[in-house]
Protein backbone atom coordinates (compact mmCIF):
# COMPACT_ATOMS: atom_id res chain seq x y z
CA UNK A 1 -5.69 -7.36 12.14
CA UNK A 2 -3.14 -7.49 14.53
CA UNK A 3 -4.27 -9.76 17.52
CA UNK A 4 -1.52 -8.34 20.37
CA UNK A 5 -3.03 -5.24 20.93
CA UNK A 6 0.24 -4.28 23.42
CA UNK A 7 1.72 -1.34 22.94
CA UNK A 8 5.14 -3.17 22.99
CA UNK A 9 4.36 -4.86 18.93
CA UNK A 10 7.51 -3.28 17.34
CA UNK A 11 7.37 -2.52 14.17
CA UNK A 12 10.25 -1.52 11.49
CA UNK A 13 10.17 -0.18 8.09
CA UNK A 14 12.97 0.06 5.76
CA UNK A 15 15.48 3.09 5.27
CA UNK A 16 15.37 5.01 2.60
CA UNK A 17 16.78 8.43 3.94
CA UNK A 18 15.40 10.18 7.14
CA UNK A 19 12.01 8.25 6.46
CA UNK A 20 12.20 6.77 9.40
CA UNK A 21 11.22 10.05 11.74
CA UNK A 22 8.05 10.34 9.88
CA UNK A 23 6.75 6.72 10.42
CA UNK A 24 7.82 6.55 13.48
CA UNK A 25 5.73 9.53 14.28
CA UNK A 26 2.65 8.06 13.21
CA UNK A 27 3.19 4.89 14.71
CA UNK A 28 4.05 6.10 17.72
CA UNK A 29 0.79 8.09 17.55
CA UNK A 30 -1.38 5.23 17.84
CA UNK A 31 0.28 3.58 19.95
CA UNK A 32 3.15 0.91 18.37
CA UNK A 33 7.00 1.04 19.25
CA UNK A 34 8.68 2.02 16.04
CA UNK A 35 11.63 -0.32 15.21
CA UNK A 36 14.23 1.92 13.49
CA UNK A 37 16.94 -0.69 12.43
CA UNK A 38 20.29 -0.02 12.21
CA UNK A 39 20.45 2.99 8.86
CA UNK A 40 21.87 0.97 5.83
CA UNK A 41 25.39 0.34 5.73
CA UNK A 42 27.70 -2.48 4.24
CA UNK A 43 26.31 -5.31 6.57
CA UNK A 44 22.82 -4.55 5.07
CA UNK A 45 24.15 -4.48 1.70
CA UNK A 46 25.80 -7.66 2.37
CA UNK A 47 22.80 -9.38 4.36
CA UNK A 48 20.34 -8.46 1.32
CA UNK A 49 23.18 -9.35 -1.77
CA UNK A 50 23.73 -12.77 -0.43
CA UNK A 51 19.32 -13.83 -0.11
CA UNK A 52 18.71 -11.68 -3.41
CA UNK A 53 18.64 -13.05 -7.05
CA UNK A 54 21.56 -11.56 -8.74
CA UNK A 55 19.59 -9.52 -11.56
CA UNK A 56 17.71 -7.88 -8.84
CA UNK A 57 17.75 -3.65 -8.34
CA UNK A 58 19.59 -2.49 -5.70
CA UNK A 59 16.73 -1.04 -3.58
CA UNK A 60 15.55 -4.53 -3.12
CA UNK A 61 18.85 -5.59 -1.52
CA UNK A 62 19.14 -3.33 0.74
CA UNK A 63 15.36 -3.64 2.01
CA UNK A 64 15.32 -6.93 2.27
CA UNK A 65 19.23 -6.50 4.20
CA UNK A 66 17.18 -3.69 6.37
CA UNK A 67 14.18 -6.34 7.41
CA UNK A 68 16.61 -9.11 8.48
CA UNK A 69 18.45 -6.59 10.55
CA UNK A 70 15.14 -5.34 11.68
CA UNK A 71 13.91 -9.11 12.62
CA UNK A 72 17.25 -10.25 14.19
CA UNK A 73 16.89 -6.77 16.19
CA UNK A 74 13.62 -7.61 17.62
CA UNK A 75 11.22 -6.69 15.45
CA UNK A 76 7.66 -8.41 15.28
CA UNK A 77 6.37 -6.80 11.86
CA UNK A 78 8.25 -5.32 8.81
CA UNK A 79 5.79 -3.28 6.87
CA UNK A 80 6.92 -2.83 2.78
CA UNK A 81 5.47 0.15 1.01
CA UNK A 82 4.41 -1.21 -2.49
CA UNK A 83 2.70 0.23 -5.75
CA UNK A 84 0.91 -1.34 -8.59
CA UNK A 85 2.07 -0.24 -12.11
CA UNK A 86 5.01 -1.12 -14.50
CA UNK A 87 7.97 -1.35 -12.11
CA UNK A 88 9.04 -4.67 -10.20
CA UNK A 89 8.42 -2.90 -6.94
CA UNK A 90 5.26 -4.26 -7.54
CA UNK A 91 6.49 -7.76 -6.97
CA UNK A 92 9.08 -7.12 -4.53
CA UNK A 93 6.63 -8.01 -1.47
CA UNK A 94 6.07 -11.44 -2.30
CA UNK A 95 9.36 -11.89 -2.94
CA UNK A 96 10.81 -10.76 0.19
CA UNK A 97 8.05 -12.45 2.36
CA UNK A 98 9.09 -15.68 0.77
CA UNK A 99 12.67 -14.92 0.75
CA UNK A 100 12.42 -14.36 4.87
CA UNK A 101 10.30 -16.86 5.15
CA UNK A 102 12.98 -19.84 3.71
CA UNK A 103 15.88 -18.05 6.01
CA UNK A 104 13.54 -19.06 9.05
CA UNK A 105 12.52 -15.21 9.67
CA UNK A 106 9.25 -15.39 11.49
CA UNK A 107 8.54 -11.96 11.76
CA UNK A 108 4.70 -11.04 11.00
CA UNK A 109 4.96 -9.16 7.23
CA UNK A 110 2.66 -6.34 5.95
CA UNK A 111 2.37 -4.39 3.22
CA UNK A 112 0.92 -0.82 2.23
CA UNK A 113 0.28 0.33 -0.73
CA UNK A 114 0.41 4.01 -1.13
CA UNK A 115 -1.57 4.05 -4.07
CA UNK A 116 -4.40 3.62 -1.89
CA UNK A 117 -4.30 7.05 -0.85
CA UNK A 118 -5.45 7.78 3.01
CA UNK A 119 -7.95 4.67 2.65
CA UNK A 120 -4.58 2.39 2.61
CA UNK A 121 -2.66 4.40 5.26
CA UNK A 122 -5.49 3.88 7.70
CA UNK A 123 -6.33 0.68 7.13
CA UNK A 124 -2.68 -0.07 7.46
CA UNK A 125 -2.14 1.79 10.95
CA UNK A 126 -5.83 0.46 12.16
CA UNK A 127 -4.52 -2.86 11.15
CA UNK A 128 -1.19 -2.99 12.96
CA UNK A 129 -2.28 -1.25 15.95
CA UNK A 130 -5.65 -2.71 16.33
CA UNK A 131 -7.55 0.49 16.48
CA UNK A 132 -10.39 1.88 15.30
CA UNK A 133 -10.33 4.83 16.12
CA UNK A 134 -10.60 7.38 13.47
CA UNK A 135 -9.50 11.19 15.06
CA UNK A 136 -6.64 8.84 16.51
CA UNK A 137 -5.50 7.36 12.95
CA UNK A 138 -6.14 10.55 11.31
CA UNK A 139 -3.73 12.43 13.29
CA UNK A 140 -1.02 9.85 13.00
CA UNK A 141 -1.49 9.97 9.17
CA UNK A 142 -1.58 14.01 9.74
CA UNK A 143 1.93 14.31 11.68
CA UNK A 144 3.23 11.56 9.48
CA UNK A 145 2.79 13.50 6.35
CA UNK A 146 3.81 16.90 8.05
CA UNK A 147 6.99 15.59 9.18
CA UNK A 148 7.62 14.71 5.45
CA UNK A 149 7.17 17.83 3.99
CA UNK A 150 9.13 19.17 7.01
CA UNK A 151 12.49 16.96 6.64
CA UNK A 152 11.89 17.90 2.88
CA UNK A 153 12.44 21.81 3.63
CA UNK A 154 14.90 20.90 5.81
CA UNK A 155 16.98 19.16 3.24
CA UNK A 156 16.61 22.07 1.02
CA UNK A 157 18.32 24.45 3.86
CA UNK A 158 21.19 21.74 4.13
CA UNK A 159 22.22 21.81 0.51
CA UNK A 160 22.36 26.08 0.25
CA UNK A 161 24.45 26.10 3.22
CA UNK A 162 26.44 22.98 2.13
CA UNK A 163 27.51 24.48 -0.92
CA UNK A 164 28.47 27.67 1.27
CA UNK A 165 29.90 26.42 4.31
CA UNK A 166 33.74 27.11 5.55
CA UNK A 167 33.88 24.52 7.36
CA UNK A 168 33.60 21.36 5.68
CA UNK A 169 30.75 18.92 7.36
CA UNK A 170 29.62 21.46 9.49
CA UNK A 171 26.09 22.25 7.79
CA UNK A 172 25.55 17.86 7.89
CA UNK A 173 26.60 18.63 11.69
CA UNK A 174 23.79 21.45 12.42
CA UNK A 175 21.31 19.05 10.34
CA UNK A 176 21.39 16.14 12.10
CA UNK A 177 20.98 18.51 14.94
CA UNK A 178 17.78 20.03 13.10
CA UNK A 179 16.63 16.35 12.60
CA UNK A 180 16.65 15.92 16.32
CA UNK A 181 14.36 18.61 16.76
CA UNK A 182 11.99 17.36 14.71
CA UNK A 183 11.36 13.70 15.52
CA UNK A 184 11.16 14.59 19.32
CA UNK A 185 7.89 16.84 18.36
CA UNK A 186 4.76 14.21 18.93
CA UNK A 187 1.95 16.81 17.90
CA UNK A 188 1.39 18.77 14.25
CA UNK A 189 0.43 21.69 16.90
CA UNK A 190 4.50 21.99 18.02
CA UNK A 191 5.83 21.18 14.71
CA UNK A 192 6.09 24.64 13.15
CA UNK A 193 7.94 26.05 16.12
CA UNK A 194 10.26 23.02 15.96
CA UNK A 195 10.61 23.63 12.83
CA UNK A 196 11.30 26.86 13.18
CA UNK A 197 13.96 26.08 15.55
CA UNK A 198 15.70 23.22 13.69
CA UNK A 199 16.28 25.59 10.71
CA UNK A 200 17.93 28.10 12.78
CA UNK A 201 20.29 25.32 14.20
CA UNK A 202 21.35 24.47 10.11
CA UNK A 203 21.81 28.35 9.74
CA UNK A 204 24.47 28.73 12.70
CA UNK A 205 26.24 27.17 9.74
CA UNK A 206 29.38 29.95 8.67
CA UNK A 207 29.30 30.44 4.71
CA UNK A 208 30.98 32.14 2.11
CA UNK A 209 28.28 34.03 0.62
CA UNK A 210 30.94 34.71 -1.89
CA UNK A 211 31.15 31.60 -2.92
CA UNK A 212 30.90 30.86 -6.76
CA UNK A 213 28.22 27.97 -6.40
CA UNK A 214 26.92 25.80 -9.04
CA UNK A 215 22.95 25.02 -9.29
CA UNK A 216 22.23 21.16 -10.49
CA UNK A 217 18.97 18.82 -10.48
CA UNK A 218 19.24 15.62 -9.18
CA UNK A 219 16.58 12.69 -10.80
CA UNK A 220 16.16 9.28 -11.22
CA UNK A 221 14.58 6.19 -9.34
CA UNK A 222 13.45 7.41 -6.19
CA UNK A 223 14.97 5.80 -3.76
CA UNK A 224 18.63 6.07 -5.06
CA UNK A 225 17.75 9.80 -4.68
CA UNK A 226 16.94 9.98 -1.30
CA UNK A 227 18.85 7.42 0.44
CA UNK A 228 22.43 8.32 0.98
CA UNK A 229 24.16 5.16 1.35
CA UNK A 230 22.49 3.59 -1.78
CA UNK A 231 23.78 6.78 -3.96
CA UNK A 232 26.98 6.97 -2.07
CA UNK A 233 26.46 10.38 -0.61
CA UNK A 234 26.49 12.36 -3.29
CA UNK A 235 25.14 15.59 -1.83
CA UNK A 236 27.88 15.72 0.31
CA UNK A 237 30.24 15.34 -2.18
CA UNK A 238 29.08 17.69 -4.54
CA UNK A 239 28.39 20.50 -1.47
CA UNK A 240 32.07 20.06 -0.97
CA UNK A 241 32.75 20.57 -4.42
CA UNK A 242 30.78 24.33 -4.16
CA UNK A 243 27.62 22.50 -5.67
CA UNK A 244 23.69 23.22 -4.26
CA UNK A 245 21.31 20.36 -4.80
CA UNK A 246 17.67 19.99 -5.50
CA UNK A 247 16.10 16.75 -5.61
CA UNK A 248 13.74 16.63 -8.27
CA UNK A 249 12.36 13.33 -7.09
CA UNK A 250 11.26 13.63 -2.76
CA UNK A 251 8.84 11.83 -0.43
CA UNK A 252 6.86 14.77 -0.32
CA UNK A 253 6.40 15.41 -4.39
CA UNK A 254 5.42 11.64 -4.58
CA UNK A 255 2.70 11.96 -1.55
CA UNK A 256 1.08 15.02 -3.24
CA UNK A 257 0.19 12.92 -6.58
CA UNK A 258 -0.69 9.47 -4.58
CA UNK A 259 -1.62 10.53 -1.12
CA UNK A 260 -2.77 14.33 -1.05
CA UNK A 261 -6.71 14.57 -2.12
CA UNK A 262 -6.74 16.93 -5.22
CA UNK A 263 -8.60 19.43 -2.95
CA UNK A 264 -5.35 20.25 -0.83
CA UNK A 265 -2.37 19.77 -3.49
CA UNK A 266 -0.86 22.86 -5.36
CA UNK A 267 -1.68 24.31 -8.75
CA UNK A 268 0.73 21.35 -10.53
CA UNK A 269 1.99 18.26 -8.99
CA UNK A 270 5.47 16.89 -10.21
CA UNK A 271 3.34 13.55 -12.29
CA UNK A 272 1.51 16.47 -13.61
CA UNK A 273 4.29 18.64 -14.57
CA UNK A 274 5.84 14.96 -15.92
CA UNK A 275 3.12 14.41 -18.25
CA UNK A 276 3.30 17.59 -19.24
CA UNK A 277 7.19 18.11 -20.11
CA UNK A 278 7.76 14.46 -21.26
CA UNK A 279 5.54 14.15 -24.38
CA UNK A 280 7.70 15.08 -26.59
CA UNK A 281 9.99 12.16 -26.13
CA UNK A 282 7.76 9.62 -24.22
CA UNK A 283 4.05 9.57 -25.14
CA UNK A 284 3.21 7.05 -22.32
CA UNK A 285 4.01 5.97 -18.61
CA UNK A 286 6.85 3.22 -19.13
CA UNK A 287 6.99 2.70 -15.23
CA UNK A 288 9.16 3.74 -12.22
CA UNK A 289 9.71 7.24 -12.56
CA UNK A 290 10.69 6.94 -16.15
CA UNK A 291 8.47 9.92 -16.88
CA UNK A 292 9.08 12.12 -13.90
CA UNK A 293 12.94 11.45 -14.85
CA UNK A 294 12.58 12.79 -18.53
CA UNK A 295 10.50 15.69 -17.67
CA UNK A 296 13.07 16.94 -15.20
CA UNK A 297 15.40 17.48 -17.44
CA UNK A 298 13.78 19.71 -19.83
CA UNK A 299 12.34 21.53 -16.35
CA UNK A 300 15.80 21.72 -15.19
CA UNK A 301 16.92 23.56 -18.15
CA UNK A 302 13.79 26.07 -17.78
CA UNK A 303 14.63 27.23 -14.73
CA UNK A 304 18.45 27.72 -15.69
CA UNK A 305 20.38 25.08 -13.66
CA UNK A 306 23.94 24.14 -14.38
CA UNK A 307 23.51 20.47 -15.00
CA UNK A 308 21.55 17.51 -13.65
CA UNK A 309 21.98 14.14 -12.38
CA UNK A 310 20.10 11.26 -12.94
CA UNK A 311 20.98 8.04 -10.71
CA UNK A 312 19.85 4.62 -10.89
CA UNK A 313 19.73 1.40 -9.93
CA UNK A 314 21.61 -1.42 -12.04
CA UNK A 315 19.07 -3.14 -14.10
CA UNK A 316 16.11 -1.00 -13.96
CA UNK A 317 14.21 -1.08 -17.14
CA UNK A 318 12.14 2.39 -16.71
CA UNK A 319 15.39 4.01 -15.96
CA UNK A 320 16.95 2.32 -18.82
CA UNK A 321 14.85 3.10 -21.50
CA UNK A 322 15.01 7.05 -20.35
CA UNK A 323 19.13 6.97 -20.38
CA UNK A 324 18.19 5.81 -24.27
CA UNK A 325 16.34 9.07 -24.52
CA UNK A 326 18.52 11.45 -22.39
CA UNK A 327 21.14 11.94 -25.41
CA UNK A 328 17.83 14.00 -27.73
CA UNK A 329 16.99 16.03 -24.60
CA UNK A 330 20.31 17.00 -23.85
CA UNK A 331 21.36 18.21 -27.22
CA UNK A 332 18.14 20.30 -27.90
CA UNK A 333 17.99 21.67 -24.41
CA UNK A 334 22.18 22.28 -24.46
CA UNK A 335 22.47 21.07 -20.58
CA UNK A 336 25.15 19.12 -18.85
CA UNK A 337 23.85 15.59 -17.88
CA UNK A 338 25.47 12.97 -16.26
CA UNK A 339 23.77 9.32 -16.16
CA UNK A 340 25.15 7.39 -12.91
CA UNK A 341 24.38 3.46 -12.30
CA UNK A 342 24.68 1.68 -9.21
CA UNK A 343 24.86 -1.64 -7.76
CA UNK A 344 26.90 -3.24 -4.51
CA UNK A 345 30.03 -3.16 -7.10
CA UNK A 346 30.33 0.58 -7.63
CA UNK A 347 33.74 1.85 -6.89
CA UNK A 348 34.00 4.65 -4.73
CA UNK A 349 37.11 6.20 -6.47
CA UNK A 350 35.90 6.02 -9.88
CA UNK A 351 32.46 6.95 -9.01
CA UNK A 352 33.91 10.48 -7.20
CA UNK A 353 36.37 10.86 -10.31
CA UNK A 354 33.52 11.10 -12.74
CA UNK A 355 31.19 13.82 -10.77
CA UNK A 356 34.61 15.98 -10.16
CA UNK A 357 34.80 15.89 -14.32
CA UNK A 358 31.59 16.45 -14.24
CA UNK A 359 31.82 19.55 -11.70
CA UNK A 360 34.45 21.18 -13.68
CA UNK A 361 32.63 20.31 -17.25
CA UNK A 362 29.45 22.54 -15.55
CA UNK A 363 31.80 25.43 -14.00
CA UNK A 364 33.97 25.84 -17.75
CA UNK A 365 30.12 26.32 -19.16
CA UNK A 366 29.03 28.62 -16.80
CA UNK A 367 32.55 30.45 -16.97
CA UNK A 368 32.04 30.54 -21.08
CA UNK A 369 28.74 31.49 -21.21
CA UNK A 370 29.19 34.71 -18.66
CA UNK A 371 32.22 35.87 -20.71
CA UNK A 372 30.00 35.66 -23.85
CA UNK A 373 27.33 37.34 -22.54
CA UNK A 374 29.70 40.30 -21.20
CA UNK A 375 30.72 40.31 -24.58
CA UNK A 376 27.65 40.53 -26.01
CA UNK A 377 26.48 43.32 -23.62
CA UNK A 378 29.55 45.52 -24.17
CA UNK A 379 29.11 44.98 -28.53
């Protein structure tokens, strides 16, 4: 338990997207200064490449990058989400304490495993806040998981109007604008009429409803999928290429099969869907989001997208072993797919060359398959 019960203990967790507003709800909400370090940038990748072991995922690099900016910010606790299971995020706590711990770091480290469901998330906030207070934890974990499902709808409006917009960059604009709206709301009571009004600020967008806009999936680890600066903004560049986005693979999908109780999820979670969709090609969980990855795919397909995406970190063996199976799924489901890998070397221009191919590879199809149809119809 934390022994400075001040309300001045900062605490910082690392970027992986727009995270950060949801912690930093709950935190707040019991009574600990978020630390929001600086959002993930070369400096980070550069701080975390330099203390990691070379073979190491990319996600680990730039969390441990985001803790030493975090620390040397003024930080007194970095808090890592881990998992048991298959995939090295298992291990990456110990590593990283250790690994701050011989730079001379002495920032207090915790960990929280989500797989503990609401039993881990409130011994985690009771811990670092030194409270005991149930109603007060509960409604931190509340507006924490609201905000989540929030930023996820959210997202959803910025890729439509992305793919739409006139103006290039002016949907991103009204978002981060929407964004504001929603991390200034401190109780679940105001957060539907924030809400509310952040999605009208991302509609003032001006579209083309005209617009001929292609529909792809995008899977893979999850944090390459949700963090822009790890998967190089690729929304962006595929909104300005007349492209909407859906992330198969959000905060949100992942909380409903490890933190939801059963009572209050939907009819089908996306681990149950998984299991479900992935049998034919992978009979067991392999790790990471392996499964979740495979099954999206054949999902995609089923509910007539142009293409999908799957991104990954360099070196990730779940992810591997489903680019091994991606070339059977693709041929008997006749979708586009393109398999992206990234590390701190990626090149920019290459990486933007292949999803333009890949773009105009989707938009020939589509084009094709219309004129065949028509053809069909008018025989």
């Amino acid at each position: 338990m934390v022994k400075n019960k001040s309300k001045n203990i900062k605490v910082a967790f690392p970027h992986m997207g727009t995270i950060s507003i949801a912690w930093a709800a709950g935190l707040r909400k019991v009574g600990v200064e978020p630390y929001i370090p600086p959002y993930t940038s070369k400096k980070t990748l550069s701080y975390g490449t330099k203390n990691s072991p070379e073979a190491i995922c990319l996600p680990y690099k730039l969390i441990l990058g985001n803790f030493i900016e975090a620390i040397e910010g003024g930080a007194d606790y970095v808090a890592m989400i881990t998992s048991p299971g298959i995939c090295r995020l298992g291990e990456y706590g110990n590593n990283i304490y250790n690994t701050l711990k011989d730079l001379g770091y002495n920032a207090n480290y915790r960990e929280l495993s989500l797989y503990d469901g609401i039993k881990g998330l409130y011994k985690f906030l009771k811990d670092i806040s030194g409270k005991n207070d149930p109603i007060l934890i509960l409604r931190a974990i509340n507006i924490t998981i609201r905000k989540i499902f929030v930023i996820d709808d959210l997202n959803t409006a910025l890729s439509y109007y992305r793919a739409r917009e006139i103006r290039f960059g002016d949907a991103e604009k009204n978002y981060k604008k929407a964004l504001k709206i929603i991390d200034k709301v401190t109780s679940t009571k105001n957060l539907k009429e924030a809400y509310e009004k952040a999605l009208k600020e991302i509609e003032k967008t001006e579209i083309d409803k005209d617009r001929e806009v292609l529909y792809v999936d995008i899977t893979g680890e999850i944090y390459l999928v949700n963090d822009e600066f790890s998967n190089q903004y690729i929304e962006r560049e595929l909104g300005r290429m007349g492209v909407e986005t859906r992330r198969s693979l959000t905060v949100g999908s992942f909380l409903k099969d490890a933190i939801i109780p059963k009572a209050f999820r939907g009819p089908e979670t996306h681990l149950q869907r998984a299991e479900k969709m992935a049998k034919p090609y992978l009979l067991r969980d392999i790790g990471g989001d392996a499964m979740e990855c495979i099954s999206d795919v054949v999902f995609a397909k089923t509910k007539g997208k142009d293409g999908i995406i799957h991104i990954s970190p360099f070196t990730c063996m779940p992810e591997i072993m489903s680019q091994n199976i991606f070339p059977t799924i693709r041929n008997e489901h006749d979708i586009p797919l393109l398999a992206l890998i990234m590390d701190e070397q990626t090149g920019r221009a290459g990486y933007i060359t292949r999803l333009e191919a890949f773009v105009d590879l989707m938009r020939r199809k589509k084009r094709s398959n219309k004129i065949k149809k028509e053809t069909s119809e008018i025989k």
